[in-house]
Every structure is written in structure tokens, then in C-alpha cells.
C-alpha atoms as a PDB file:
ATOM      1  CA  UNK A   1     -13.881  -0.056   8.540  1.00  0.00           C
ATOM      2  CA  UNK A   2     -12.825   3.245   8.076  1.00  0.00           C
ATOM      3  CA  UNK A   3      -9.953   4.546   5.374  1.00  0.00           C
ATOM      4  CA  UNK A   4      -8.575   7.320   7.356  1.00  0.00           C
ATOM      5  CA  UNK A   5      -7.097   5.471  10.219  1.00  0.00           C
ATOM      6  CA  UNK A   6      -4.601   3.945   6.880  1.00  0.00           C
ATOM      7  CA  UNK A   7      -4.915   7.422   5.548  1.00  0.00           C
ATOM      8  CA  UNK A   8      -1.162   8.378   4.231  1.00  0.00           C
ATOM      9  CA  UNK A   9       0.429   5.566   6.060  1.00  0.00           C
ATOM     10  CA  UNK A  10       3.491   4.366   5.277  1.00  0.00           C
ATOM     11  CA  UNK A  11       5.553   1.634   3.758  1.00  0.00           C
ATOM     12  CA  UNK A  12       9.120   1.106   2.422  1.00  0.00           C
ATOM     13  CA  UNK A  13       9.651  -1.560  -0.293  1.00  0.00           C
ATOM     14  CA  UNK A  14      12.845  -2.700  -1.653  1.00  0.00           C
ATOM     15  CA  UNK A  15      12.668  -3.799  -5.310  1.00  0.00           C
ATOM     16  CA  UNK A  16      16.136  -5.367  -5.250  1.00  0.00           C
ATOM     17  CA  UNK A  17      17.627  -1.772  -6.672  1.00  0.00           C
ATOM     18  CA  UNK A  18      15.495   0.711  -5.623  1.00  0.00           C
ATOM     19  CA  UNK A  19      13.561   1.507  -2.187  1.00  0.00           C
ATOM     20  CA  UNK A  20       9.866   1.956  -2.812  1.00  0.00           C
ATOM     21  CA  UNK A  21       8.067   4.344  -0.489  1.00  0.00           C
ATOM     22  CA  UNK A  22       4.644   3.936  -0.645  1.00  0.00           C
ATOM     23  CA  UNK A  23       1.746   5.964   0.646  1.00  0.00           C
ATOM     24  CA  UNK A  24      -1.968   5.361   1.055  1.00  0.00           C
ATOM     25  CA  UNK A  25      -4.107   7.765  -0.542  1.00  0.00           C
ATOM     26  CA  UNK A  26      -7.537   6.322  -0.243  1.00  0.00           C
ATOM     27  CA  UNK A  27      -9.437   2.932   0.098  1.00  0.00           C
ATOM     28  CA  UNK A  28     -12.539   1.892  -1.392  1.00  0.00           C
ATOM     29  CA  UNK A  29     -14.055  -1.030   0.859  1.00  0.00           C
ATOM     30  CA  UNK A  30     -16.958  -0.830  -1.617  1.00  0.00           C
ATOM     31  CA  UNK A  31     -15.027  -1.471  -4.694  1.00  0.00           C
ATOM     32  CA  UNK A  32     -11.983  -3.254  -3.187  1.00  0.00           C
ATOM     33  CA  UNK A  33      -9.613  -1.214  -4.329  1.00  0.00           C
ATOM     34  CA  UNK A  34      -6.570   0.980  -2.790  1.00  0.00           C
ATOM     35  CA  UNK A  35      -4.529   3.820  -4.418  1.00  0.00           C
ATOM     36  CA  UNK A  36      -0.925   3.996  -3.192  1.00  0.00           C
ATOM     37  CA  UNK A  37       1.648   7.205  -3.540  1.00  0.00           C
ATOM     38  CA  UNK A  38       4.549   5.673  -4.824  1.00  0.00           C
ATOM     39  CA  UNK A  39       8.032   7.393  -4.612  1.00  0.00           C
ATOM     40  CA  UNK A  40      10.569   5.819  -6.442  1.00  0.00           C
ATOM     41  CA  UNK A  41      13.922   7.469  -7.668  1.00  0.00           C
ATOM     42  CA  UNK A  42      12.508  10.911  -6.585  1.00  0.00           C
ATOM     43  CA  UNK A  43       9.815  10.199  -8.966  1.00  0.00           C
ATOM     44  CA  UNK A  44       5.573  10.154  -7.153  1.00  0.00           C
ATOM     45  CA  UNK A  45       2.801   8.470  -8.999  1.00  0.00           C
ATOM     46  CA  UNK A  46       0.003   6.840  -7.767  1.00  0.00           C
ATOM     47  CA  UNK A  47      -1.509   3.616  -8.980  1.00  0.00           C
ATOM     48  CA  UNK A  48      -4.792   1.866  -8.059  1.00  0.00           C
ATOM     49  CA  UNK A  49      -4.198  -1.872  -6.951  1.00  0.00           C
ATOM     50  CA  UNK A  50      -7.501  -4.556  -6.184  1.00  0.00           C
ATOM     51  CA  UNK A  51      -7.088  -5.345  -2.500  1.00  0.00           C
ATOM     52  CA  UNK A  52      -7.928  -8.738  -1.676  1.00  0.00           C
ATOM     53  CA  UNK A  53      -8.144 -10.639   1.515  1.00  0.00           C
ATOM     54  CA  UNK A  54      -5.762 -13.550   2.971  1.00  0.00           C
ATOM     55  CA  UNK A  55      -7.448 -16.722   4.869  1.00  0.00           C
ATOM     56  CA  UNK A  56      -7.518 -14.428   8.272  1.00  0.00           C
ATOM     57  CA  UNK A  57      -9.445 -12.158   6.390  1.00  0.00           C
ATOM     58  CA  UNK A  58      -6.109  -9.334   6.383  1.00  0.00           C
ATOM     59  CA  UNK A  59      -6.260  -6.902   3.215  1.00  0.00           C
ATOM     60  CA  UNK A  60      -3.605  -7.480   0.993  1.00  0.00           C
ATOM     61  CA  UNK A  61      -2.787  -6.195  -2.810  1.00  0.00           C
ATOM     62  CA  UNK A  62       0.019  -7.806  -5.280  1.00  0.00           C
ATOM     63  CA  UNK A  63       2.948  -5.425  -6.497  1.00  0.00           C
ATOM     64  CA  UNK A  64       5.589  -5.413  -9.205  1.00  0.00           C
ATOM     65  CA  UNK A  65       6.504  -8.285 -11.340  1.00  0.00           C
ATOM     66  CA  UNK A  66       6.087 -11.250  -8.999  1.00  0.00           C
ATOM     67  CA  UNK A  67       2.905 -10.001  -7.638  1.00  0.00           C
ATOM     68  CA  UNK A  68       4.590  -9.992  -4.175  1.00  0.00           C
ATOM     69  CA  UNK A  69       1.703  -9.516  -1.422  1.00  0.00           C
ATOM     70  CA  UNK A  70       1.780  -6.302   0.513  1.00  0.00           C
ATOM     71  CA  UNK A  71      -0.424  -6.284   3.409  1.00  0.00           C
ATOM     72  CA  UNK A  72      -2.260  -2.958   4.511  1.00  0.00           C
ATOM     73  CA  UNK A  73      -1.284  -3.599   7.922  1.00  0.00           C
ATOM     74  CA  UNK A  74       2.099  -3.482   7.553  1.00  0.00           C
ATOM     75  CA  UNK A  75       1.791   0.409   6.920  1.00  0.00           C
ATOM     76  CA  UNK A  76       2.646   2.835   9.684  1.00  0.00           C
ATOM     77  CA  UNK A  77       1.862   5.718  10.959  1.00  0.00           C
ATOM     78  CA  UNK A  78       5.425   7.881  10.202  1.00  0.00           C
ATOM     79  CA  UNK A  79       4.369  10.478  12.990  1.00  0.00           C
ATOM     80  CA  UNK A  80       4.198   8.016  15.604  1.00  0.00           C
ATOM     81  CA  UNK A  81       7.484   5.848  14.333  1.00  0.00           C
END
């Protein structure tokens, strides 16, 4: 499996306060690992998160406080939305 096809992909995350939009920058299949672009109050960082797999085998990673699951999946290609 190949990063680009997730390559800058996008997802939109509400906090509860605050809409998250987050970007993949890379993913290391080797390592397990994914850094995201994360804009949040006009503010970008980016932050590497382990990426894990669900019982169907889907990649995941935990966010924020309550380690809420965010499947890789669920990000989109913005050109094509």
C-alpha cells in the first residue's frame, strides 16, 4: 500500500469548540506511523500519531483527550469533493 493515494487528504474534526482540519502529510507502513497537518484556529502544526489497525484490518490512529479513533479512510480527496 502506497502513501500517496492518502497523500494531503482531507478530514474535518470537531473538538466540541473548534473544527479541526486535518491533512495527511506522509505514512510510514514500515514504522506504523502517520503525520497529520493540523489547522486549528488559523494555527498549522503537524504531529506524528502510531496508526494501528481495527479487527477488519482498517488503519486507524487515536486523537485528543479521549483518544477518539480516526480512521484513514475517512479522509477525502478535497479536489474531487
Amino acid at each position: 500500500m502506497e502513501y500517496q493515494k492518502y497523500y494531503l487528504k482531507e478530514f474535518e474534526y470537531l473538538d466540541g469548540a473548534n473544527e479541526i482540519i486535518m491533512n495527511i502529510v506522509d505514512i510510514n507502513f514500515e514504522r506504523m506511523t502517520i503525520h497529520i497537518a493540523e489547522t486549528n484556529q488559523g494555527k498549522i502544526t503537524v504531529k506524528e500519531y502510531d496508526l494501528k489497525r481495527d479487527n477488519k484490518y482498517n488503519l486507524y490512529f487515536e486523537y485528543g483527550l479521549f483518544r477518539n479513533k480516526i480512521n484513514v479512510d475517512d479522509f477525502e480527496d478535497m479536489e474531487n469533493a
